[in-house]
C-alpha atoms as a PDB file:
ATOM      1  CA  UNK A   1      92.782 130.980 150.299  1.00  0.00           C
ATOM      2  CA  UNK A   2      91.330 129.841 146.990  1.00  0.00           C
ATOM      3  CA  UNK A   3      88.267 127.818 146.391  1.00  0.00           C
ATOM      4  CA  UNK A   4      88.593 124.845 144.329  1.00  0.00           C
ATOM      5  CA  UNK A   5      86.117 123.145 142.634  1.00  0.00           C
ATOM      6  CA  UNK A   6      85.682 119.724 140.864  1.00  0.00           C
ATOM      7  CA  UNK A   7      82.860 119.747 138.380  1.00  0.00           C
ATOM      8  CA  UNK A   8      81.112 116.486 137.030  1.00  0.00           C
ATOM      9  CA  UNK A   9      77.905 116.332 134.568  1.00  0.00           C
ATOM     10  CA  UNK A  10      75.094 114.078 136.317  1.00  0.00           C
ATOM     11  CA  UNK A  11      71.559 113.870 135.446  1.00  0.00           C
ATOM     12  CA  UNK A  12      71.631 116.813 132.621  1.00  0.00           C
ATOM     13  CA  UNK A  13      73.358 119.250 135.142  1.00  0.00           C
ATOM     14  CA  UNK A  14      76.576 119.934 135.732  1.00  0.00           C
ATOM     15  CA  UNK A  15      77.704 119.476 139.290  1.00  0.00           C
ATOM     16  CA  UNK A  16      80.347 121.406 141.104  1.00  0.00           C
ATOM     17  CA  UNK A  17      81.516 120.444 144.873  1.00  0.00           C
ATOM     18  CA  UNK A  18      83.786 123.290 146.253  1.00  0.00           C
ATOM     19  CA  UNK A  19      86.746 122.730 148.447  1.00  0.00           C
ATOM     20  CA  UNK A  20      84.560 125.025 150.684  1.00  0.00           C
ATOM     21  CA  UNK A  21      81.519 121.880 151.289  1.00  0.00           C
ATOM     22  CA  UNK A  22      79.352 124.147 149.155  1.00  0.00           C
ATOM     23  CA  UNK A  23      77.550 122.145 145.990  1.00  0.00           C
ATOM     24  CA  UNK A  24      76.427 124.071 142.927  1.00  0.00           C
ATOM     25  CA  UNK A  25      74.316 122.675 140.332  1.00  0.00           C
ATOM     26  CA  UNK A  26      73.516 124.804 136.617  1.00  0.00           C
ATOM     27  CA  UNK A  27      72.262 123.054 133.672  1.00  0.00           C
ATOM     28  CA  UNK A  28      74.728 124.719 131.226  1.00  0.00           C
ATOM     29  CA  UNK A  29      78.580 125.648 131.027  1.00  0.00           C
ATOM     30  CA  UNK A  30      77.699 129.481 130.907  1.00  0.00           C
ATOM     31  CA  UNK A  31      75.629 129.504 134.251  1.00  0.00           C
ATOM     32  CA  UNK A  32      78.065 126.942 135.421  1.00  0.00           C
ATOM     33  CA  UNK A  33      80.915 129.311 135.063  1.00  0.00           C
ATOM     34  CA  UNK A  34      79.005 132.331 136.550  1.00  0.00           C
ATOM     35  CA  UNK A  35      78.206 130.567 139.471  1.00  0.00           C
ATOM     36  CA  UNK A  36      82.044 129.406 139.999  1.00  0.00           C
ATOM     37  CA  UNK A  37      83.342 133.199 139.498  1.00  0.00           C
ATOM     38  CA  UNK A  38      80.405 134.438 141.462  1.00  0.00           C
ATOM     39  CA  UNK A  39      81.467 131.552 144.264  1.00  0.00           C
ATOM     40  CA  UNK A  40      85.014 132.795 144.128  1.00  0.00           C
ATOM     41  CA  UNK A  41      86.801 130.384 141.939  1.00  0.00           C
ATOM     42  CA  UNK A  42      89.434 131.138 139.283  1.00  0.00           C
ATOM     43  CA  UNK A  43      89.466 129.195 135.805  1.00  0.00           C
ATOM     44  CA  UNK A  44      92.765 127.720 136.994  1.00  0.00           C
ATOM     45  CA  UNK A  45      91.420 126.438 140.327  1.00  0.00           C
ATOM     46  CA  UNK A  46      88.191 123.673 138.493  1.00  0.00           C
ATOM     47  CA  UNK A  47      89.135 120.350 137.703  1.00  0.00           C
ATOM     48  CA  UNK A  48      86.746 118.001 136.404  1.00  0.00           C
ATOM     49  CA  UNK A  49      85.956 114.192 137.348  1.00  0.00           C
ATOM     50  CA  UNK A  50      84.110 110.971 135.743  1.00  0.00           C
ATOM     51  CA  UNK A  51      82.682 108.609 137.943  1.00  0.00           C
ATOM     52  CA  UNK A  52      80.532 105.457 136.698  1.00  0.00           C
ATOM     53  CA  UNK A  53      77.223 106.178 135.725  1.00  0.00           C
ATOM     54  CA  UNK A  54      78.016 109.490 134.521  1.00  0.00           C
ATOM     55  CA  UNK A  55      78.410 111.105 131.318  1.00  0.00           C
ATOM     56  CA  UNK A  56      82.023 112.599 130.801  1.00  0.00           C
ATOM     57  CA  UNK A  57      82.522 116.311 129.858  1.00  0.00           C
ATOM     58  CA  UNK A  58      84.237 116.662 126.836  1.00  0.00           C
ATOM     59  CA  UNK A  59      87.366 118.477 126.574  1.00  0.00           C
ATOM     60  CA  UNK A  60      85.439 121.100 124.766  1.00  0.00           C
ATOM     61  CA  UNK A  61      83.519 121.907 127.211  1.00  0.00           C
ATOM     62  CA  UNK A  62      86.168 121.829 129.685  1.00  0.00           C
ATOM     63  CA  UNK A  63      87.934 124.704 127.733  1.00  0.00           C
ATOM     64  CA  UNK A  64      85.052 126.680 127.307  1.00  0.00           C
ATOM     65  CA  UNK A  65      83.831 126.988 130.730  1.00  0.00           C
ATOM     66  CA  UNK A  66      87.308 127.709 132.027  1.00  0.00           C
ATOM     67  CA  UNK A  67      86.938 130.168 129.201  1.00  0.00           C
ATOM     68  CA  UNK A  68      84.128 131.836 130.251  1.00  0.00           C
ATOM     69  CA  UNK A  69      85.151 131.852 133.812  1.00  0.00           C
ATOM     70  CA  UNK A  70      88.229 133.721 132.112  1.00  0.00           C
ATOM     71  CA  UNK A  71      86.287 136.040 130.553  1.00  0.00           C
ATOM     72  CA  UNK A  72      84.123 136.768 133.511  1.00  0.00           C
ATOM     73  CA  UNK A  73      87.364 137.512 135.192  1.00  0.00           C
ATOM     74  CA  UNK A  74      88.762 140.408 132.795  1.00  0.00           C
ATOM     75  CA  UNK A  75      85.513 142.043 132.480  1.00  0.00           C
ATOM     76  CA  UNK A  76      85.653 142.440 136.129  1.00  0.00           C
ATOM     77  CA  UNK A  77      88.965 143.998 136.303  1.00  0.00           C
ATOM     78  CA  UNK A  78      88.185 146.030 133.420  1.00  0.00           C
ATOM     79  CA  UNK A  79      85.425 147.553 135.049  1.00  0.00           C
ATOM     80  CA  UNK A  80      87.059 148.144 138.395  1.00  0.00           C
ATOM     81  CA  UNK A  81      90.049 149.926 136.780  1.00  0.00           C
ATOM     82  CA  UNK A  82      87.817 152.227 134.981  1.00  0.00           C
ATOM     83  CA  UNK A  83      86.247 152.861 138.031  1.00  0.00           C
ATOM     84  CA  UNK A  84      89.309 153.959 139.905  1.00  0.00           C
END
């Protein structure tokens, strides 16, 4: 079963609750998205939310940590088919 997540930016930190109860907190996109792939969830499986109070991530951001989560991705399959 995949873990979703649904990411917000509050307080300087961006904020990701996990369809598993678990709540991760990293103060940029790059540890954000390490976290996430380290957590088990896939670029396609974030979504991002606004609430009142909050400052919105821009769409560039969006992109890039779904990016890096990406990336994290095929440098891990890389390196487990060279290890086969």
């Amino acid at each position: 079963m995949a873990i979703h997540a649904v990411v917000s930016f509050f307080k300087n930190e961006f904020v990701a609750e996990l369809s598993d109860g678990r709540r991760i907190g990293q103060p940029d996109f790059r540890k954000m998205a390490h976290a996430l792939y380290c957590a088990g969830v896939l670029a396609d499986d974030v979504s991002f939310k606004w609430r009142a109070g909050q400052r919105m991530i821009t769409a560039g951001q969006q992109v890039a940590l779904c990016a890096e989560i990406r990336q994290l991705t095929r440098e891990r399959q890389r390196a487990v088919s060279i290890a086969a």
